[in-house]
N, C-alpha and C. Protein backbone atom coordinates (compact mmCIF):
# COMPACT_ATOMS: atom_id res chain seq x y z
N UNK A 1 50.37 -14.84 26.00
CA UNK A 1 49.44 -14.87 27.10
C UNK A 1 48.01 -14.84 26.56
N UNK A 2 47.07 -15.64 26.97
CA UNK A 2 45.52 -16.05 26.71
C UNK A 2 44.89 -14.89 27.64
N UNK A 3 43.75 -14.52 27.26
CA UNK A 3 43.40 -13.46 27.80
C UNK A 3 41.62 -14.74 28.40
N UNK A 4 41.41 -14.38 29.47
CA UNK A 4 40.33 -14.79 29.89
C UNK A 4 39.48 -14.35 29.81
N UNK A 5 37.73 -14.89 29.63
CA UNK A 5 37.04 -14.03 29.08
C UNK A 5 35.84 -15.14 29.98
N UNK A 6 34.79 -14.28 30.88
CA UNK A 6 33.91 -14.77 31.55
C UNK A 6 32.66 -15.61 30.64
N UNK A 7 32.72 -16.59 30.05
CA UNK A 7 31.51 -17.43 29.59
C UNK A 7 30.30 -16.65 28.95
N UNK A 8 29.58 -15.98 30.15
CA UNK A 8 28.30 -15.87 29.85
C UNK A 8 28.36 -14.41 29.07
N UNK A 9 29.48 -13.62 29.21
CA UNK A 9 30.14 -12.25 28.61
C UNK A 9 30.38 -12.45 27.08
N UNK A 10 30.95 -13.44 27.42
CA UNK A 10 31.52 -13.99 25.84
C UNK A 10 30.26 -14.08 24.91
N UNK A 11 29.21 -15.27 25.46
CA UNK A 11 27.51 -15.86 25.04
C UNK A 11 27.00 -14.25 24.59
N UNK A 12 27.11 -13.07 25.42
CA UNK A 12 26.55 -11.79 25.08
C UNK A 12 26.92 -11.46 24.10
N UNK A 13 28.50 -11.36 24.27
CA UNK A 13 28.99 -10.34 23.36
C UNK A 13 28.45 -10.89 21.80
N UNK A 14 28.49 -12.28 21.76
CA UNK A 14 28.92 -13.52 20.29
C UNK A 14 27.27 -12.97 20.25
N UNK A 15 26.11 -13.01 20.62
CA UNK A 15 24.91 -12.61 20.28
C UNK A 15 24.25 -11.26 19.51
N UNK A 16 25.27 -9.81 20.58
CA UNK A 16 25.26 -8.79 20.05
C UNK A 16 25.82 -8.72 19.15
N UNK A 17 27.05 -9.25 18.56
CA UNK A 17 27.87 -8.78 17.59
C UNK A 17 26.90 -9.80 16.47
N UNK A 18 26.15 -11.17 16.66
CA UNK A 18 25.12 -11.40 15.18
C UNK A 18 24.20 -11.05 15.35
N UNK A 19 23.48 -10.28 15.79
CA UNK A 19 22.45 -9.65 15.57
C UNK A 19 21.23 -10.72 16.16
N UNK A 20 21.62 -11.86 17.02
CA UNK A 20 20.17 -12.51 17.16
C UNK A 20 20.33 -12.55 18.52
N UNK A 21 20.41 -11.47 19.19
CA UNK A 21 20.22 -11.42 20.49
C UNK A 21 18.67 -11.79 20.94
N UNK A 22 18.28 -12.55 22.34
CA UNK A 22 16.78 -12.36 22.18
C UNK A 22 16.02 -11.70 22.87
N UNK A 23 16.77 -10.68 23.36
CA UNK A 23 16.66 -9.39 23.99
C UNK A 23 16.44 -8.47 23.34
N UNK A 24 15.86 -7.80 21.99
CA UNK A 24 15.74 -7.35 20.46
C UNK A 24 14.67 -6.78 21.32
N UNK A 25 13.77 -6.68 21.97
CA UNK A 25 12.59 -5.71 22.22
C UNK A 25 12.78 -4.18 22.56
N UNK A 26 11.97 -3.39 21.90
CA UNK A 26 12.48 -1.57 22.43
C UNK A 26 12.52 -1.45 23.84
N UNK A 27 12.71 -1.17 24.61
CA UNK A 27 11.81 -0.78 26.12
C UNK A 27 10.81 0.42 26.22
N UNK A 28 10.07 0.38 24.91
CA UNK A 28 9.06 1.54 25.16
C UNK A 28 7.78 0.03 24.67
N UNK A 29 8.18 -1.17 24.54
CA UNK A 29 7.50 -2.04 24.14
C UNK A 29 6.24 -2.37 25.22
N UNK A 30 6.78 -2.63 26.73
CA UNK A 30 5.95 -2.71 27.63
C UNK A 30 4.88 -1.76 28.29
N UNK A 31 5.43 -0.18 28.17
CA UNK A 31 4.55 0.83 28.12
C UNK A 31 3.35 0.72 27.14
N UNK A 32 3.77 0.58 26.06
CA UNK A 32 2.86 0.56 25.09
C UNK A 32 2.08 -0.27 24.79
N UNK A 33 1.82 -1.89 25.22
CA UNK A 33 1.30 -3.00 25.66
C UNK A 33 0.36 -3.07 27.14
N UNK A 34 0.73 -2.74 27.86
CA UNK A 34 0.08 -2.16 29.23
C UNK A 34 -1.11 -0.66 28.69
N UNK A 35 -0.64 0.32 27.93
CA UNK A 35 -1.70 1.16 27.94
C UNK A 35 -3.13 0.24 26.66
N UNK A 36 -2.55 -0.21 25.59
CA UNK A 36 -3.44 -1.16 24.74
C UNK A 36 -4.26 -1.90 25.45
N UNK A 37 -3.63 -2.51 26.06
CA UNK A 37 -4.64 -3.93 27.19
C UNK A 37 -5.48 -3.08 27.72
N UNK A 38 -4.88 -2.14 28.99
CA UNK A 38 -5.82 -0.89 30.05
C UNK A 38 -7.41 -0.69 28.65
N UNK A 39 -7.06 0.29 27.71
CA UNK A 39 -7.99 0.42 26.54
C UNK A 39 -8.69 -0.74 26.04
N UNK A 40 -8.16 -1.22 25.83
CA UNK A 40 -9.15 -2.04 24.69
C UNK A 40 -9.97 -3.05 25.82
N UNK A 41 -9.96 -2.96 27.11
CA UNK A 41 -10.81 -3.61 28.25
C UNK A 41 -11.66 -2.71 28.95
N UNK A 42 -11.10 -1.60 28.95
CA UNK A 42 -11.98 -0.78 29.40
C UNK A 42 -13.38 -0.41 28.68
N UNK A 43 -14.39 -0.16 29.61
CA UNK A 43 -15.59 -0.16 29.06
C UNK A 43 -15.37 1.79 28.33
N UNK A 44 -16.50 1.31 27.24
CA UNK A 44 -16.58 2.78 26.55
C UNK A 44 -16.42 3.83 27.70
N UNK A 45 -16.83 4.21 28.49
CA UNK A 45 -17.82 5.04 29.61
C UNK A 45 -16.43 5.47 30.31
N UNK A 46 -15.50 4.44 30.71
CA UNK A 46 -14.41 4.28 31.73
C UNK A 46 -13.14 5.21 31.07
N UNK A 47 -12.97 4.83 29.65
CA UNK A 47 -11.69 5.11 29.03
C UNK A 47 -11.79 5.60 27.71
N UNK A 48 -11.39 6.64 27.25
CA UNK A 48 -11.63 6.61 25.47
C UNK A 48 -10.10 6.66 24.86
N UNK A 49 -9.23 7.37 25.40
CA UNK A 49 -7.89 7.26 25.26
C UNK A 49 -6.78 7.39 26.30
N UNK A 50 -5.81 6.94 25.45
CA UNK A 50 -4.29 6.88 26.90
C UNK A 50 -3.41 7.57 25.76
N UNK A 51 -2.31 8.06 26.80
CA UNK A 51 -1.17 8.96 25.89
C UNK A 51 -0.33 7.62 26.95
N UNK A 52 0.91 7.70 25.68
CA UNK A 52 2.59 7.09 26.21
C UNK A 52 3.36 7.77 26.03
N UNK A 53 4.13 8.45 27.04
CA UNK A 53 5.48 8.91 26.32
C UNK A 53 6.58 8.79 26.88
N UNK A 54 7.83 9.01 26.38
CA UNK A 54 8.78 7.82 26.87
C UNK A 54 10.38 8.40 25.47
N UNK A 55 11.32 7.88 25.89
CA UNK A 55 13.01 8.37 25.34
C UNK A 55 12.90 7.27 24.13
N UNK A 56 13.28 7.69 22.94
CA UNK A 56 13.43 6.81 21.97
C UNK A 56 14.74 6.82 21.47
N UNK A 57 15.72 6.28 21.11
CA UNK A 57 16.78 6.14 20.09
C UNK A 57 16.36 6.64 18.62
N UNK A 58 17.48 6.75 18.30
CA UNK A 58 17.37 7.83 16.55
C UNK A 58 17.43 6.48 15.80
N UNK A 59 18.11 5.40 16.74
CA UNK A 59 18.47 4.37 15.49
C UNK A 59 16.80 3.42 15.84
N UNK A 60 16.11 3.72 16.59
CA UNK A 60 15.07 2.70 17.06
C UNK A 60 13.47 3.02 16.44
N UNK A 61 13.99 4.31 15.49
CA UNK A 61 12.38 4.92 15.06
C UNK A 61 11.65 3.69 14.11
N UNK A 62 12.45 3.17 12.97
CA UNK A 62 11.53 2.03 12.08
C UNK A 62 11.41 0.90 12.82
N UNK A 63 11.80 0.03 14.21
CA UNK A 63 11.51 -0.63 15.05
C UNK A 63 10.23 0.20 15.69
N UNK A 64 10.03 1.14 16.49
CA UNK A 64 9.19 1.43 17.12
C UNK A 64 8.22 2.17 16.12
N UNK A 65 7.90 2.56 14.79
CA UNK A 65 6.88 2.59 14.29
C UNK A 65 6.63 0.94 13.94
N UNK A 66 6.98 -0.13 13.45
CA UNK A 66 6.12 -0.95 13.17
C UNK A 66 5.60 -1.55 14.72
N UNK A 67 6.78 -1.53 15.41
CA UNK A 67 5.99 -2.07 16.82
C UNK A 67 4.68 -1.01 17.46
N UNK A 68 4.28 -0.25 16.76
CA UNK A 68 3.11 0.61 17.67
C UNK A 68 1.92 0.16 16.20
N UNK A 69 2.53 -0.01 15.03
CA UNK A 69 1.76 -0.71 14.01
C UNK A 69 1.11 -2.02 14.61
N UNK A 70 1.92 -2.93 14.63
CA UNK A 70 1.81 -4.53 15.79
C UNK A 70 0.34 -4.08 16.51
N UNK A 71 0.71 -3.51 17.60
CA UNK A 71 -0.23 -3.50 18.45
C UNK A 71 -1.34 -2.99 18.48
N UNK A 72 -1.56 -1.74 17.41
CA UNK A 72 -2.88 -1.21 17.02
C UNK A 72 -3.40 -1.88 16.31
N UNK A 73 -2.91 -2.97 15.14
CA UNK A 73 -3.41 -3.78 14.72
C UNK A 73 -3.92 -4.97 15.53
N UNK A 74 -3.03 -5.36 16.55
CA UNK A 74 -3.57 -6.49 17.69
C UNK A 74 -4.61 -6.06 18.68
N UNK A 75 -4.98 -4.74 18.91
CA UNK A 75 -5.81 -4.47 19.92
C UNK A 75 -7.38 -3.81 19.41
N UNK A 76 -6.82 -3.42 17.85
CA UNK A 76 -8.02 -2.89 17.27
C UNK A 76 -7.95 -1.57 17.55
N UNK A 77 -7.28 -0.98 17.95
CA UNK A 77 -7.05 0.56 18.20
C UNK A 77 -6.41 1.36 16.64
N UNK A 78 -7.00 3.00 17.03
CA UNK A 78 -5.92 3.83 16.46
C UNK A 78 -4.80 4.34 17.01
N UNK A 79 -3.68 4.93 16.44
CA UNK A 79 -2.64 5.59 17.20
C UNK A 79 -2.34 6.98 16.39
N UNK A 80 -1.79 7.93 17.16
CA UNK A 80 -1.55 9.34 16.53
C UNK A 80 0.06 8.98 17.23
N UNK A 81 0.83 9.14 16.76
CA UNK A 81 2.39 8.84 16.90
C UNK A 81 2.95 10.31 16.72
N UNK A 82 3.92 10.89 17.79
CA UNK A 82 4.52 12.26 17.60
C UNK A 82 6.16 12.13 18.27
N UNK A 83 7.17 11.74 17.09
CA UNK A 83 8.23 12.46 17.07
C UNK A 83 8.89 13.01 17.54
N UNK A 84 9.78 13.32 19.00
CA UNK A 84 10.96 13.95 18.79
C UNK A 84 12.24 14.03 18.80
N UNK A 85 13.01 14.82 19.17
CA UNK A 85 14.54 14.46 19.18
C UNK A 85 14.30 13.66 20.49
N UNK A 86 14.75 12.27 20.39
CA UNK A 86 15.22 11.55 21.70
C UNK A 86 13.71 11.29 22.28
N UNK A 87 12.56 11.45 21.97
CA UNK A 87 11.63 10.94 23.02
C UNK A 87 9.83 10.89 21.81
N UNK A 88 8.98 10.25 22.31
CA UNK A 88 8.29 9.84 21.50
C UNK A 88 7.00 10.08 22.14
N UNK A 89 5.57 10.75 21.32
CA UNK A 89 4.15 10.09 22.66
C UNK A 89 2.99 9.84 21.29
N UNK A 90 2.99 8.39 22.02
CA UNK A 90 1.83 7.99 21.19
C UNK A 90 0.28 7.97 21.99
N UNK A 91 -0.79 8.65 21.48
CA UNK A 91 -2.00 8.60 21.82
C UNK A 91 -3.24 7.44 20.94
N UNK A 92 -3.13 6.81 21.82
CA UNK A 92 -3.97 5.10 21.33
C UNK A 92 -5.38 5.45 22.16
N UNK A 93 -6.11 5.75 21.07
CA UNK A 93 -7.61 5.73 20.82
C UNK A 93 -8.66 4.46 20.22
N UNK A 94 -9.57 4.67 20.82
CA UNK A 94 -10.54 3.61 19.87
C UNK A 94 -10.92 3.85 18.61
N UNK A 95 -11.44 2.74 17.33
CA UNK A 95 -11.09 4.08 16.38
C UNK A 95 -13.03 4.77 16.16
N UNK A 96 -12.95 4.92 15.20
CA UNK A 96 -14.83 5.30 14.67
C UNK A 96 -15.58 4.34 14.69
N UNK A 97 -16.85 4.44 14.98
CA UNK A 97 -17.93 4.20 15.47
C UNK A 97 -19.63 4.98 15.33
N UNK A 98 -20.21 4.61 14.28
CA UNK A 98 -20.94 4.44 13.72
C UNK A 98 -21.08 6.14 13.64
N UNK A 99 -20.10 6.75 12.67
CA UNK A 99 -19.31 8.00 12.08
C UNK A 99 -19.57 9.51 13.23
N UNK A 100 -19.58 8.52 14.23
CA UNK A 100 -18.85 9.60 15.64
C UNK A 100 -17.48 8.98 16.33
N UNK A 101 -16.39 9.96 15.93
CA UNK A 101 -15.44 10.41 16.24
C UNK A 101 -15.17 9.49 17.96
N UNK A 102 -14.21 8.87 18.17
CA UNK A 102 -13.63 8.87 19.80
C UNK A 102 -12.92 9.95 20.17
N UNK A 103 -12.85 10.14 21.34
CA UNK A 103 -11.76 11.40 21.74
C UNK A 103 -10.51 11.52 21.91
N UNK A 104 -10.19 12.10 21.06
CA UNK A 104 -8.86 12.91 20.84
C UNK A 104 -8.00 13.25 21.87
């Protein structure tokens, strides 16, 4: 007996199991893209920093440090990145400026 197997289930599974799914993004990706944009448009006066925080996977930490790398490098920002079991908050600041400090 052939066992039936729904098409587009199958297309998933055959993707997850090689690794080139193109669904590969964290979901702390869009949080962290939305607070960058908010910052780096906002006028000095309006915004100096945003906190994110949000559930991380144990297996997702070297994905989500270079992806918060990515974007501080794309937006021109700093980031202070904090660690914990299961959840993560990054604070994305502007960085120095003519050797006064942004806020913390």
């Amino acid at each position: 007996m052939e066992a039936r197997v729904n098409p587009s289930l199958a297309r998933e599974l055959a993707d997850i199991l090689s690794g080139s799914g193109a669904d590969q993004e964290l979901a702390c990706e869009g949080p962290l893209l939305v607070a960058a944009r908010m910052l780096s448009h906002a006028a000095d006066y309006e915004m100096t920093a945003t906190t994110v925080v949000g559930v991380l996977g144990r297996d997702d930490v070297d994905a989500f440090r270079s992806l918060v790398h990515d974007i501080v490098q794309e937006f021109g920002l700093e980031a202070t990145v904090k660690l914990n079991v299961g959840s993560y908050s990054v604070r994305l600041y502007r960085p120095e400026t003519d050797g006064v400090e942004a806020s913390k």
